[in-house]
PDB file of N, CA and C in Angstrom:
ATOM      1  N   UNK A   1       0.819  -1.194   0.000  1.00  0.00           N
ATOM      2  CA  UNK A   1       0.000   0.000   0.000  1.00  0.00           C
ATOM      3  C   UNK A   1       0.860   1.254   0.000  1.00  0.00           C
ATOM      4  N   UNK A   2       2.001   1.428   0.443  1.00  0.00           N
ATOM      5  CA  UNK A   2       3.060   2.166   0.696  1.00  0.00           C
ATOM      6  C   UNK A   2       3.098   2.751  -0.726  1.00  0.00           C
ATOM      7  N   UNK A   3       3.802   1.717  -1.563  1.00  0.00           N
ATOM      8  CA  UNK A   3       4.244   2.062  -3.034  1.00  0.00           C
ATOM      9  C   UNK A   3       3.155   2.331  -4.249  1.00  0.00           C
ATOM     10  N   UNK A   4       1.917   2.355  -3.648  1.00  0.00           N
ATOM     11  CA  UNK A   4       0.717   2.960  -4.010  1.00  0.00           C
ATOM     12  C   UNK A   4       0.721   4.200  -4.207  1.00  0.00           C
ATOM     13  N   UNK A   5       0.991   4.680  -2.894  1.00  0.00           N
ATOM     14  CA  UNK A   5       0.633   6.042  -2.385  1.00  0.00           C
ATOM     15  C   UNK A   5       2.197   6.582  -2.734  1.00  0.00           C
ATOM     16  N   UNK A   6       3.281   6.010  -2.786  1.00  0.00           N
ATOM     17  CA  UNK A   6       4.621   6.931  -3.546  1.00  0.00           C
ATOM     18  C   UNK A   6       4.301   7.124  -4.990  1.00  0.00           C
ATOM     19  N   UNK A   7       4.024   5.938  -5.415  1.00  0.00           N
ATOM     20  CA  UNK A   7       3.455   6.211  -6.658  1.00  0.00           C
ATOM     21  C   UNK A   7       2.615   7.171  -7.418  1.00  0.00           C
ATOM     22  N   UNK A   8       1.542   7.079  -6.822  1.00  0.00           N
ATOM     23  CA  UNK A   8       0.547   8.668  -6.976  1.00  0.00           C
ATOM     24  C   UNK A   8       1.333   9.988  -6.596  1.00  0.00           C
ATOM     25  N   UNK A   9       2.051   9.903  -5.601  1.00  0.00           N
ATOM     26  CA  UNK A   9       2.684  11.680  -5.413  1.00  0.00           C
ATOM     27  C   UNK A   9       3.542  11.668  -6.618  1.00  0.00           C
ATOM     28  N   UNK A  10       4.753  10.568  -6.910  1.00  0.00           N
ATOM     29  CA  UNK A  10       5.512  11.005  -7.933  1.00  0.00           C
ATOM     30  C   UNK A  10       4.534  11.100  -9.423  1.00  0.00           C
ATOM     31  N   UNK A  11       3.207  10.579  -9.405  1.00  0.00           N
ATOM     32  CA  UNK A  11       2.920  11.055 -10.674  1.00  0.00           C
ATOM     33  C   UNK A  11       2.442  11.775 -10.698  1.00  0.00           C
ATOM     34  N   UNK A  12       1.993  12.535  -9.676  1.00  0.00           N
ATOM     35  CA  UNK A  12       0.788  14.069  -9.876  1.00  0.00           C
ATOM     36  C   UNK A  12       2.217  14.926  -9.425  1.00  0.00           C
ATOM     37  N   UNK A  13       3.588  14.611  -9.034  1.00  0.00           N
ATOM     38  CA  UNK A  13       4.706  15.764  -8.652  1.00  0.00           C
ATOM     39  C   UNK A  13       5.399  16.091 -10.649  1.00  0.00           C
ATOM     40  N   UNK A  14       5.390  14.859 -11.044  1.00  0.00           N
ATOM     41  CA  UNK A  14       5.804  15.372 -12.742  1.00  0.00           C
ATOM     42  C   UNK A  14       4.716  15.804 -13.041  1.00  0.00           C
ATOM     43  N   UNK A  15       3.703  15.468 -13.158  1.00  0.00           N
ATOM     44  CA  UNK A  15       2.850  15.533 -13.898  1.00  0.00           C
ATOM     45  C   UNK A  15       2.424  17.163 -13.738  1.00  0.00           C
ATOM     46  N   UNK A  16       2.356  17.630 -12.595  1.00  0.00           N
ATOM     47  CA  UNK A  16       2.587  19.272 -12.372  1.00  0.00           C
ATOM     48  C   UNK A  16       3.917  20.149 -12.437  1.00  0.00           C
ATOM     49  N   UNK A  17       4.617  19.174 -12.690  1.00  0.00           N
ATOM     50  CA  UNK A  17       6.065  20.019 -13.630  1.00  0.00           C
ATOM     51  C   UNK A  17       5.598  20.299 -14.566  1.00  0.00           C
ATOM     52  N   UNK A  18       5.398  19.227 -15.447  1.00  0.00           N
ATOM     53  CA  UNK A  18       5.024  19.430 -16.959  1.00  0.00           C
ATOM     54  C   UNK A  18       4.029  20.613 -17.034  1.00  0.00           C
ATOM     55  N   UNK A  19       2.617  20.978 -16.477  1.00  0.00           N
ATOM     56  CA  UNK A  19       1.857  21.850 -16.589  1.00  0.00           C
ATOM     57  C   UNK A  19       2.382  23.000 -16.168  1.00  0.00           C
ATOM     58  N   UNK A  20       3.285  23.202 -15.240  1.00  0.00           N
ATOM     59  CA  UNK A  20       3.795  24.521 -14.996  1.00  0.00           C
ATOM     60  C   UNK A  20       4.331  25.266 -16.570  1.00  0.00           C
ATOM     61  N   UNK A  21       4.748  24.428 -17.180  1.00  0.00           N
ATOM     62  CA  UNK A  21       6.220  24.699 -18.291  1.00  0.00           C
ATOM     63  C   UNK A  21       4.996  25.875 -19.373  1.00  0.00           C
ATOM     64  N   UNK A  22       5.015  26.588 -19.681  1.00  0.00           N
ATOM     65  CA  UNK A  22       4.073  27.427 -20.606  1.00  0.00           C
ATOM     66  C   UNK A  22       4.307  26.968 -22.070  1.00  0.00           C
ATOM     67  N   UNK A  23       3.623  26.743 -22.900  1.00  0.00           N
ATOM     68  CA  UNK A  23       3.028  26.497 -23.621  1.00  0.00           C
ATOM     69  C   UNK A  23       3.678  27.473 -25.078  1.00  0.00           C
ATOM     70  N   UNK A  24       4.611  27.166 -26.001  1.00  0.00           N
ATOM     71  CA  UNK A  24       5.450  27.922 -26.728  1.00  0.00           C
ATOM     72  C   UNK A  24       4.449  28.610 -27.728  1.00  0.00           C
ATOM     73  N   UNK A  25       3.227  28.225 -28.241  1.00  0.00           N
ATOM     74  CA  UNK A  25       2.380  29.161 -28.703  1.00  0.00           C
ATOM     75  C   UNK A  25       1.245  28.949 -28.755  1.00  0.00           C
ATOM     76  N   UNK A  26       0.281  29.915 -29.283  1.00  0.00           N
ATOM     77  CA  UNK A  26      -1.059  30.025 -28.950  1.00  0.00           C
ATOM     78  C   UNK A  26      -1.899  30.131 -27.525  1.00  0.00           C
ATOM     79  N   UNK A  27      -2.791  30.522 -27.122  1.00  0.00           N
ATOM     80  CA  UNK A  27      -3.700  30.757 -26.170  1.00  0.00           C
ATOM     81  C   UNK A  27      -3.755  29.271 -25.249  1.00  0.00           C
ATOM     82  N   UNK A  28      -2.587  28.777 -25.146  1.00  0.00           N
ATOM     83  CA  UNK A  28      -2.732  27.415 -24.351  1.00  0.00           C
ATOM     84  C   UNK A  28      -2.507  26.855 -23.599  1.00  0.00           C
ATOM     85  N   UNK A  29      -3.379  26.675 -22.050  1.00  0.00           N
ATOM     86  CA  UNK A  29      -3.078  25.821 -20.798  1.00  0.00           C
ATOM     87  C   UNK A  29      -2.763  24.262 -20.871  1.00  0.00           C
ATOM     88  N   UNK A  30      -1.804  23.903 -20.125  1.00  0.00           N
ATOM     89  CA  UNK A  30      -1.599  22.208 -19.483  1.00  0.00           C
ATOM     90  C   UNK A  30      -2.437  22.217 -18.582  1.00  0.00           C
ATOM     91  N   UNK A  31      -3.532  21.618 -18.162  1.00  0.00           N
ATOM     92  CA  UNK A  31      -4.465  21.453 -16.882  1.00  0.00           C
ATOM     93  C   UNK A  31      -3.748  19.531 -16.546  1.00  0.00           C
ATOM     94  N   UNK A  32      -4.039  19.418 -15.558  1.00  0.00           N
ATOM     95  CA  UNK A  32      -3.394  18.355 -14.504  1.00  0.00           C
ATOM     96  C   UNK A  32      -4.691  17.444 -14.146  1.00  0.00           C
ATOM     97  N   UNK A  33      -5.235  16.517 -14.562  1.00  0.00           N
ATOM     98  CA  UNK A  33      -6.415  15.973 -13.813  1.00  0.00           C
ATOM     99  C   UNK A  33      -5.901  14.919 -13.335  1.00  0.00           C
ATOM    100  N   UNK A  34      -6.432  14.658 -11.509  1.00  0.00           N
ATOM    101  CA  UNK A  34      -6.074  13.341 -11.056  1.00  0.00           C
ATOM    102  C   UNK A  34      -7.031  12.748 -10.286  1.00  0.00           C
ATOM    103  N   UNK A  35      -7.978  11.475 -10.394  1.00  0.00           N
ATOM    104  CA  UNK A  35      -8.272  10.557 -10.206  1.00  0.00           C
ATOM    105  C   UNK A  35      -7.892   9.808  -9.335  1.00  0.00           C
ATOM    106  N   UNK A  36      -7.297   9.987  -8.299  1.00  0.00           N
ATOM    107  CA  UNK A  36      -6.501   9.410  -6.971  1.00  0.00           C
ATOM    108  C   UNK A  36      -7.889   8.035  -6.586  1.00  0.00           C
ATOM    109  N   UNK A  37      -9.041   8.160  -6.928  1.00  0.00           N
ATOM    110  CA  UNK A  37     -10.352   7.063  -6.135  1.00  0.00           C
ATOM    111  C   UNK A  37     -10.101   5.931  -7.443  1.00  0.00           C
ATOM    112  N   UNK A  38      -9.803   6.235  -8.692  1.00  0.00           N
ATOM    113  CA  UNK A  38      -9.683   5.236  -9.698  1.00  0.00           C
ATOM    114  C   UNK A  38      -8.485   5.083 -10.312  1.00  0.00           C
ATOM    115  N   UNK A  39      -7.597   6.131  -9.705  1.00  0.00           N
ATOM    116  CA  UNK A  39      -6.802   5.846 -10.163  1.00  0.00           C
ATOM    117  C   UNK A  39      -5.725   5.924 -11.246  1.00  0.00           C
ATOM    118  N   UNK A  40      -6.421   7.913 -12.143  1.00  0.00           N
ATOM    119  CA  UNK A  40      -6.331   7.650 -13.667  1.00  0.00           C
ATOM    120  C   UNK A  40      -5.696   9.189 -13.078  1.00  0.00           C
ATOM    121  N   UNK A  41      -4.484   9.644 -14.166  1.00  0.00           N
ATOM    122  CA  UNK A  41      -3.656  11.132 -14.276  1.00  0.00           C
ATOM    123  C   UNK A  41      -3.735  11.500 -15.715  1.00  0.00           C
ATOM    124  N   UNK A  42      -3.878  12.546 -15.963  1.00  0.00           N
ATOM    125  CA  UNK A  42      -4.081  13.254 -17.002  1.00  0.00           C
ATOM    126  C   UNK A  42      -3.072  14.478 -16.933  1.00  0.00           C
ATOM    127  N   UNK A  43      -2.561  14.621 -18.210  1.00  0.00           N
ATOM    128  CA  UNK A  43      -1.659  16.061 -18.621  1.00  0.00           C
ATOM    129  C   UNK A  43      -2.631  16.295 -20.096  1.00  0.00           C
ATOM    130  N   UNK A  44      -3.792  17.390 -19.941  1.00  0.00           N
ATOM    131  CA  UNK A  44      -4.290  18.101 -20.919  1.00  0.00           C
ATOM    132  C   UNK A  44      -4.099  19.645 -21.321  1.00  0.00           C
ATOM    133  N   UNK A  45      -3.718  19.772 -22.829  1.00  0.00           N
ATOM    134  CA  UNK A  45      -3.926  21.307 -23.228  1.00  0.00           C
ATOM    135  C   UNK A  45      -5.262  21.693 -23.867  1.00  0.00           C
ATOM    136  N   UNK A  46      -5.581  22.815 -23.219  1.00  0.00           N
ATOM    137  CA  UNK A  46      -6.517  23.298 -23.751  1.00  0.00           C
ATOM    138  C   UNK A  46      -6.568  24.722 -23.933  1.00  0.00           C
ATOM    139  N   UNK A  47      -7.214  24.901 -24.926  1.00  0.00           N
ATOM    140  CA  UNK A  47      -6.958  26.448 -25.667  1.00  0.00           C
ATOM    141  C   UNK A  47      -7.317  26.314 -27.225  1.00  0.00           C
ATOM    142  N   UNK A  48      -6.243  27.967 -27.642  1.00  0.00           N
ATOM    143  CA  UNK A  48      -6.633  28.332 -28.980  1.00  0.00           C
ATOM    144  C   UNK A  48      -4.999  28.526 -29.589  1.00  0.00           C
ATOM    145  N   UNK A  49      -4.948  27.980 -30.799  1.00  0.00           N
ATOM    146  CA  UNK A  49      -4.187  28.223 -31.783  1.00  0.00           C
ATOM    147  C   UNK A  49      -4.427  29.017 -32.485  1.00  0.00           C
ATOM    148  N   UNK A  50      -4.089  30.236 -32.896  1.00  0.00           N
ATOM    149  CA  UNK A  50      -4.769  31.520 -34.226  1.00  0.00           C
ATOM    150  C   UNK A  50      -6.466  30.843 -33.969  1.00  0.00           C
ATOM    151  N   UNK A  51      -6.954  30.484 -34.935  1.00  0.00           N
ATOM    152  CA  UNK A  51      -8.249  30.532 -34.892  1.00  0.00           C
ATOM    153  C   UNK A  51      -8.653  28.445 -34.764  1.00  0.00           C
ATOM    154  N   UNK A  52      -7.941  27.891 -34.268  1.00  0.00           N
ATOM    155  CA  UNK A  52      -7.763  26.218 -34.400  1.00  0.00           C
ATOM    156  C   UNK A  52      -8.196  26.034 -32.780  1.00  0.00           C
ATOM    157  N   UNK A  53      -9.293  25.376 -31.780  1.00  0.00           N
ATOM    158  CA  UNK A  53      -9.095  24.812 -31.175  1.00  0.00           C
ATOM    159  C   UNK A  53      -8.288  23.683 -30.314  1.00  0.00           C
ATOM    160  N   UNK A  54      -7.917  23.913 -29.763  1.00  0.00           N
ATOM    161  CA  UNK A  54      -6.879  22.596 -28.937  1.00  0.00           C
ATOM    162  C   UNK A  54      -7.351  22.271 -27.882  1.00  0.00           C
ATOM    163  N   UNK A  55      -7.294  21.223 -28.055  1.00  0.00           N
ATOM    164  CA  UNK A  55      -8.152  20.187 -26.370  1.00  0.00           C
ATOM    165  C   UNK A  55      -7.677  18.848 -26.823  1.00  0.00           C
ATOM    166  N   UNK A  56      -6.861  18.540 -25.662  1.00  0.00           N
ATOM    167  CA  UNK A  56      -6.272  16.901 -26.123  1.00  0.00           C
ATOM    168  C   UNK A  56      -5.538  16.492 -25.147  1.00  0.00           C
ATOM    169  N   UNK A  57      -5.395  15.051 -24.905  1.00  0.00           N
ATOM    170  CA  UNK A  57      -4.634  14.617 -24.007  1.00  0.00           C
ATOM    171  C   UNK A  57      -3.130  14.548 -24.437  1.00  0.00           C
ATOM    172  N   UNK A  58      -2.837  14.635 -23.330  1.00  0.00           N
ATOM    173  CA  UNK A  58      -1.141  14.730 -24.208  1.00  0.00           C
ATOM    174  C   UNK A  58      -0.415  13.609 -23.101  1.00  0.00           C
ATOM    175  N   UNK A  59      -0.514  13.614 -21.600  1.00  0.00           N
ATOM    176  CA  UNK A  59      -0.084  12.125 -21.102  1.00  0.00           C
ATOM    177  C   UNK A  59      -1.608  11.961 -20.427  1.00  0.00           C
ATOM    178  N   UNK A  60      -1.506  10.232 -20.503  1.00  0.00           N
ATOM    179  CA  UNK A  60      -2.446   9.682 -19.734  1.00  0.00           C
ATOM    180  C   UNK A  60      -1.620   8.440 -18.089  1.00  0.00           C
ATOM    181  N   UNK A  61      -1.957   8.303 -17.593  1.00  0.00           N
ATOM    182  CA  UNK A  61      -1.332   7.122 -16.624  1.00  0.00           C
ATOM    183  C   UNK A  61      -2.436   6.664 -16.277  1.00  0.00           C
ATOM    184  N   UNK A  62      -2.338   5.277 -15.934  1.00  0.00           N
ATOM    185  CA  UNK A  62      -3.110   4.571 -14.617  1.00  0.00           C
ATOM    186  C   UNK A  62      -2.469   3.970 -14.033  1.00  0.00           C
ATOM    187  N   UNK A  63      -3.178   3.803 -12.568  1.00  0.00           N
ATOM    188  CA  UNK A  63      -1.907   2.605 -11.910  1.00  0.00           C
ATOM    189  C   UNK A  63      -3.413   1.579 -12.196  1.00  0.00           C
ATOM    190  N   UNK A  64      -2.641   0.031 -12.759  1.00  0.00           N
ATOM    191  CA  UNK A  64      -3.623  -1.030 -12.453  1.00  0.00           C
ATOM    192  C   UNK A  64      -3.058  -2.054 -12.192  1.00  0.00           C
ATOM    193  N   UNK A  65      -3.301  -2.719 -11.056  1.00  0.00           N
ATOM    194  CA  UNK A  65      -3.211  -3.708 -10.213  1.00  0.00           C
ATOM    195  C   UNK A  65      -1.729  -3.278  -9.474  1.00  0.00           C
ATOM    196  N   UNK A  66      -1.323  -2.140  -9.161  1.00  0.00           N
ATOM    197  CA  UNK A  66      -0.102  -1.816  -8.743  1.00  0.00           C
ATOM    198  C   UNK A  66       0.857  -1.085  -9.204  1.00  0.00           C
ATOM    199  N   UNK A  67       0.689  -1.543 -10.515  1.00  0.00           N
ATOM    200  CA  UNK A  67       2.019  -0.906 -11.748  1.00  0.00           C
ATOM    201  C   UNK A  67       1.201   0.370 -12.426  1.00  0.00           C
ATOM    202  N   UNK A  68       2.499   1.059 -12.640  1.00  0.00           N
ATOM    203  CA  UNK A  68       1.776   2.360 -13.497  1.00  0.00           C
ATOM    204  C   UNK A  68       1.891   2.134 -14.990  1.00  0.00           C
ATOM    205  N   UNK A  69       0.762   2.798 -15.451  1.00  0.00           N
ATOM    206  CA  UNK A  69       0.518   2.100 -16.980  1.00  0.00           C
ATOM    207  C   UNK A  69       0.400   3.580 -18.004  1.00  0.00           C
ATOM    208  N   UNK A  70       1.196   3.565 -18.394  1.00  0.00           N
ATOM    209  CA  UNK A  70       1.477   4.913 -19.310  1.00  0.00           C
ATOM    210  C   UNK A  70       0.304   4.563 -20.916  1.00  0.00           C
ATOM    211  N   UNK A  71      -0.692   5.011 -20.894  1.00  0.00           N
ATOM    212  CA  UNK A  71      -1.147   4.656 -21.802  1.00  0.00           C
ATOM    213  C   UNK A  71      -1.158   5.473 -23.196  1.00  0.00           C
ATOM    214  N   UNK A  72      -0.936   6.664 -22.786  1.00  0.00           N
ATOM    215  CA  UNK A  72      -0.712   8.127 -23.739  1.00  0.00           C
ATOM    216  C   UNK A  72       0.718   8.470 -23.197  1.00  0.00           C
ATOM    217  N   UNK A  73       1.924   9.323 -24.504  1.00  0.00           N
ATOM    218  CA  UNK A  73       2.715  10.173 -23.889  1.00  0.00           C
ATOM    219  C   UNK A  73       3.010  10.798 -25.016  1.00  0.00           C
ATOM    220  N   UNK A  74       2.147  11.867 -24.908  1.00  0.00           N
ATOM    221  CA  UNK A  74       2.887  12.709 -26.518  1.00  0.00           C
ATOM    222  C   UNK A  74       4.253  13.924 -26.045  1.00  0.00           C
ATOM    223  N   UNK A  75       4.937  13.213 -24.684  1.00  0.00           N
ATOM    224  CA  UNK A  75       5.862  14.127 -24.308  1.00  0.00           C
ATOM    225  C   UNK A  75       7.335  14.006 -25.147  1.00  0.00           C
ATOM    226  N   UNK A  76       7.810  14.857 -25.600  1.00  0.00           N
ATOM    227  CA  UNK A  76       9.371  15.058 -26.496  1.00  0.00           C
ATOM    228  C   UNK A  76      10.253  13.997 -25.890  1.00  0.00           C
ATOM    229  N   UNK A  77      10.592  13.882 -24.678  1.00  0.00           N
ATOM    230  CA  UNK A  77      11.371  13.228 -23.298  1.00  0.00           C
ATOM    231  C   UNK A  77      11.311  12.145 -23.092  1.00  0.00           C
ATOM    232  N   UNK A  78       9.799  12.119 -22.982  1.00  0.00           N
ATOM    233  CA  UNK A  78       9.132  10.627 -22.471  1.00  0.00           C
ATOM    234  C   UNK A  78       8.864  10.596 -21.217  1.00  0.00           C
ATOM    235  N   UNK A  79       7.874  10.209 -20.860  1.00  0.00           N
ATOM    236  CA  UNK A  79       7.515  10.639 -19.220  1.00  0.00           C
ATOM    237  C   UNK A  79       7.560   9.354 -18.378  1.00  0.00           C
ATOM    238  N   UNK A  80       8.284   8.314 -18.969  1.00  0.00           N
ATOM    239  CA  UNK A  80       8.346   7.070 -18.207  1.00  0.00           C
ATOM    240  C   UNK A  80       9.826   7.289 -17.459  1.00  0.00           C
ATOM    241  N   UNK A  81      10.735   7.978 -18.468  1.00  0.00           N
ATOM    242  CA  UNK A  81      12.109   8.482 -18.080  1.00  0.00           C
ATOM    243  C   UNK A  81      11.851   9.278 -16.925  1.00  0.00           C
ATOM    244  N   UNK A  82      10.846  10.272 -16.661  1.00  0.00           N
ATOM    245  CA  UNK A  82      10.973  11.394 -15.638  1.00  0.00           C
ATOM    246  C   UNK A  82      10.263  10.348 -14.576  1.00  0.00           C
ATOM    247  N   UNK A  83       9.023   9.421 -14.551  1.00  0.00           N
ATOM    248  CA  UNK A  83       8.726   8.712 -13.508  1.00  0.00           C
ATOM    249  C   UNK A  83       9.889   7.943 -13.119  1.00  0.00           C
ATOM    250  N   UNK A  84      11.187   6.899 -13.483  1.00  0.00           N
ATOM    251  CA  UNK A  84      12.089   6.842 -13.147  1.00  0.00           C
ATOM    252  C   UNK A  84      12.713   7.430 -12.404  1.00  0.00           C
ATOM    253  N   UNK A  85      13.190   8.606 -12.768  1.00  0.00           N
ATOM    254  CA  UNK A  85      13.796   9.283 -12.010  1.00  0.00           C
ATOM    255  C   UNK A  85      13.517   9.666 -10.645  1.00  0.00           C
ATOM    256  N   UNK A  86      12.092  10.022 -10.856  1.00  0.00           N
ATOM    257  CA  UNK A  86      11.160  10.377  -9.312  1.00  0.00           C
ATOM    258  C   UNK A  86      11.241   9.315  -8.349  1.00  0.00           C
ATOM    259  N   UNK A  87      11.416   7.748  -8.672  1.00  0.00           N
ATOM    260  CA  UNK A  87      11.761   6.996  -7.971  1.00  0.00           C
ATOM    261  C   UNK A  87      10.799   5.686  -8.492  1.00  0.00           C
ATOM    262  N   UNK A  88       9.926   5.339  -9.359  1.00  0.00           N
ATOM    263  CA  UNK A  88       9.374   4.038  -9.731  1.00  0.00           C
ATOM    264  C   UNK A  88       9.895   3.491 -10.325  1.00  0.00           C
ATOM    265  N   UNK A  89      10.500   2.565  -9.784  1.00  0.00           N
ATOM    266  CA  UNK A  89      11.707   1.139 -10.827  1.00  0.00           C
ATOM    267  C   UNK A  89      10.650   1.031 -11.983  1.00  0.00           C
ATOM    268  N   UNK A  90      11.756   0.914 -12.966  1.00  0.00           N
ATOM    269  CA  UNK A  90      11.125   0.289 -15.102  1.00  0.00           C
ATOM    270  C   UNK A  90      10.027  -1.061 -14.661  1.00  0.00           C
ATOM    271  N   UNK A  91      10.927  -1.968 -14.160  1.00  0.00           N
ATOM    272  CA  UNK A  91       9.530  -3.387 -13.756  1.00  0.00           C
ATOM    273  C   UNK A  91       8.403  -2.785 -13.039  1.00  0.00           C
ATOM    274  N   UNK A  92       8.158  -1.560 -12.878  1.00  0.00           N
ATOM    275  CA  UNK A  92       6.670  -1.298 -12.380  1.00  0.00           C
ATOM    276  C   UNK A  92       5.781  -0.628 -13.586  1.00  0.00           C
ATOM    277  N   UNK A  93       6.844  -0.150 -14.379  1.00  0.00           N
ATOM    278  CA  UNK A  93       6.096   0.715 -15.699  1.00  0.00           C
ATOM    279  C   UNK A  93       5.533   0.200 -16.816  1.00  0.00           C
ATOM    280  N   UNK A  94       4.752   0.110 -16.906  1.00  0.00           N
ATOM    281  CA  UNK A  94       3.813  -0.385 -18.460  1.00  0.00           C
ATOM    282  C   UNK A  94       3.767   0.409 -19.345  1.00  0.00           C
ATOM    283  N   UNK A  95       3.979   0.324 -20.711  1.00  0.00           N
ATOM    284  CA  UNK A  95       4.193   1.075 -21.738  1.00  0.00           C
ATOM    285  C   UNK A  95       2.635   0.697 -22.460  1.00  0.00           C
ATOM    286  N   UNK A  96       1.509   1.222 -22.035  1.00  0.00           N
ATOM    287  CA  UNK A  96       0.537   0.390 -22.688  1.00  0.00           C
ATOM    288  C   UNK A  96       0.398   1.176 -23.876  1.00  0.00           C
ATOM    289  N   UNK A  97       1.000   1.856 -24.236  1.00  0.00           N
ATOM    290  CA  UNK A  97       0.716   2.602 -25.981  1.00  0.00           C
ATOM    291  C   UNK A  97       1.333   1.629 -26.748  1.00  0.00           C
ATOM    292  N   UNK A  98       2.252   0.656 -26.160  1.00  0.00           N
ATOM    293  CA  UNK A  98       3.122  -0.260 -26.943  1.00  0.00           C
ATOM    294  C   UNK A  98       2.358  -1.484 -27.259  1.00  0.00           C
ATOM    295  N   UNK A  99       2.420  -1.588 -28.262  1.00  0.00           N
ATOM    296  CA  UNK A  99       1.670  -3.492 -27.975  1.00  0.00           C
ATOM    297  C   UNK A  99       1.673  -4.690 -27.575  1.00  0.00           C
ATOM    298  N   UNK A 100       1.402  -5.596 -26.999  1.00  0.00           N
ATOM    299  CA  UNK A 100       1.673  -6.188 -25.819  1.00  0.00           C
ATOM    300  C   UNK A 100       3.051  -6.946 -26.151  1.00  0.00           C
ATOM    301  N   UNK A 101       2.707  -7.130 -27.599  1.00  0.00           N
ATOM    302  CA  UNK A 101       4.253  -7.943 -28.352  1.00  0.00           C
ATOM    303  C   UNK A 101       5.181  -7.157 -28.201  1.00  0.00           C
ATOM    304  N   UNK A 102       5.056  -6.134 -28.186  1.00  0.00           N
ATOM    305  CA  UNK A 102       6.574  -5.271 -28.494  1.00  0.00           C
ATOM    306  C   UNK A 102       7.077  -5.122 -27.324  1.00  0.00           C
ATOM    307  N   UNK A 103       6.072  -5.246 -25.905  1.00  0.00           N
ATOM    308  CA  UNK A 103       6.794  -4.548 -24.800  1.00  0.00           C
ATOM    309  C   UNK A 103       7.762  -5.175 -23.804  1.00  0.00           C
ATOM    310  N   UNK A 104       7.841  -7.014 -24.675  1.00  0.00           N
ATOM    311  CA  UNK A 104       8.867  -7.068 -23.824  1.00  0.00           C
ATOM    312  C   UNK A 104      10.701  -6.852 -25.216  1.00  0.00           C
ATOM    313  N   UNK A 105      10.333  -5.877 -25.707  1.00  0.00           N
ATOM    314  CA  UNK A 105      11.983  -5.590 -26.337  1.00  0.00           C
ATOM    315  C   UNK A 105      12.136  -3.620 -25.484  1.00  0.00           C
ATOM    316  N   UNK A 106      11.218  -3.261 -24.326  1.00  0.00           N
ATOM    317  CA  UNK A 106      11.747  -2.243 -24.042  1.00  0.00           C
ATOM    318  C   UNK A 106      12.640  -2.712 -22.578  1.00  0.00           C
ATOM    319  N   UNK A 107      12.737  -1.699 -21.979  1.00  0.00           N
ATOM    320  CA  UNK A 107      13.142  -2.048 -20.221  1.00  0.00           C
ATOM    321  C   UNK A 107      12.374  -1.918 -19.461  1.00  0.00           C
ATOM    322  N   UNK A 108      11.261  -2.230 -20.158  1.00  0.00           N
ATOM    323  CA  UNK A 108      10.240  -1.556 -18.801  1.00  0.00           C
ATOM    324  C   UNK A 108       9.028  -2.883 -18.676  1.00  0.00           C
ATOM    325  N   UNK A 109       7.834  -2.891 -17.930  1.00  0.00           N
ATOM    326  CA  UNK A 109       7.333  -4.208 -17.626  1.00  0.00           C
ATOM    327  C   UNK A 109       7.086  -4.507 -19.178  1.00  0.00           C
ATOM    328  N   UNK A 110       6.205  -5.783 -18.918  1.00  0.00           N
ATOM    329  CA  UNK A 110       5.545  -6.040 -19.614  1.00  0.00           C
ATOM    330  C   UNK A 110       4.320  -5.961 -19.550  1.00  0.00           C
ATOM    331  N   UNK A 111       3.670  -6.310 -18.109  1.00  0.00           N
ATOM    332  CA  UNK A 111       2.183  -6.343 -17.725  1.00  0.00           C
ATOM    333  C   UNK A 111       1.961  -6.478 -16.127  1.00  0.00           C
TER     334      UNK A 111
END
C-alpha cells in the first residue's frame, strides 16, 4: 500500500512540472487531472491556436493492479524516463501505448 501512495505523489509531482512549463504558442493551458479514487492522471492542453481549437490529451497514466501504466505520452522526453527518475523502478512501468508484443523488447514491464 506504501508504493501505491509513492506512486501517486511522484505522478501528480511530474505531472505538475510538466503543466507549470508554458506552452510555446497560442492561447494554451496544461491542466493536470487526477483521479486518486480510480486511479487515472491526465496532462491536458486546452486552448486556442490563431483561430484552431486545442483540447487533447497529451499524457495519460493509470496505476492497475499496482504498476503504473502509461497509456498516452505525446511528451518530447518521455515521461516514463521522468517517472524513473522520481523513484518508480522500469519493472513497475507499463508502456501500454506499446503493444503487448513489443513490450517485452523495451526495459520496462511487460504487464
Amino acid at each position: 500500500m506504501a508504493a501505491l501512495e509513492t506512486y501517486r505523489q511522484i505522478i501528480e509531482k511530474v505531472l505538475t512540472e510538466y503543466a507549470s512549463i508554458p506552452y510555446a504558442y497560442g492561447d494554451i493551458q496544461t491542466e493536470t487531472v487526477f483521479d486518486r479514487t480510480n486511479d487515472h492522471y491526465l496532462l491536458v492542453n486546452v486552448g486556442w491556436q490563431n483561430d484552431r481549437r486545442v483540447h487533447g490529451s497529451l499524457v495519460h497514466i493509470d496505476i492497475i493492479n499496482g504498476k503504473v501504466w502509461i497509456q498516452r505520452d505525446g511528451t518530447e522526453h518521455g515521461i516514463a524516463n521522468d517517472l524513473v527518475q522520481g523513484g518508480i523502478p522500469k519493472d513497475q512501468i507499463v508502456l501500454g501505448f506499446h503493444a503487448p508484443e513489443v513490450r517485452q523488447y523495451t526495459d520496462f514491464a511487460v504487464a
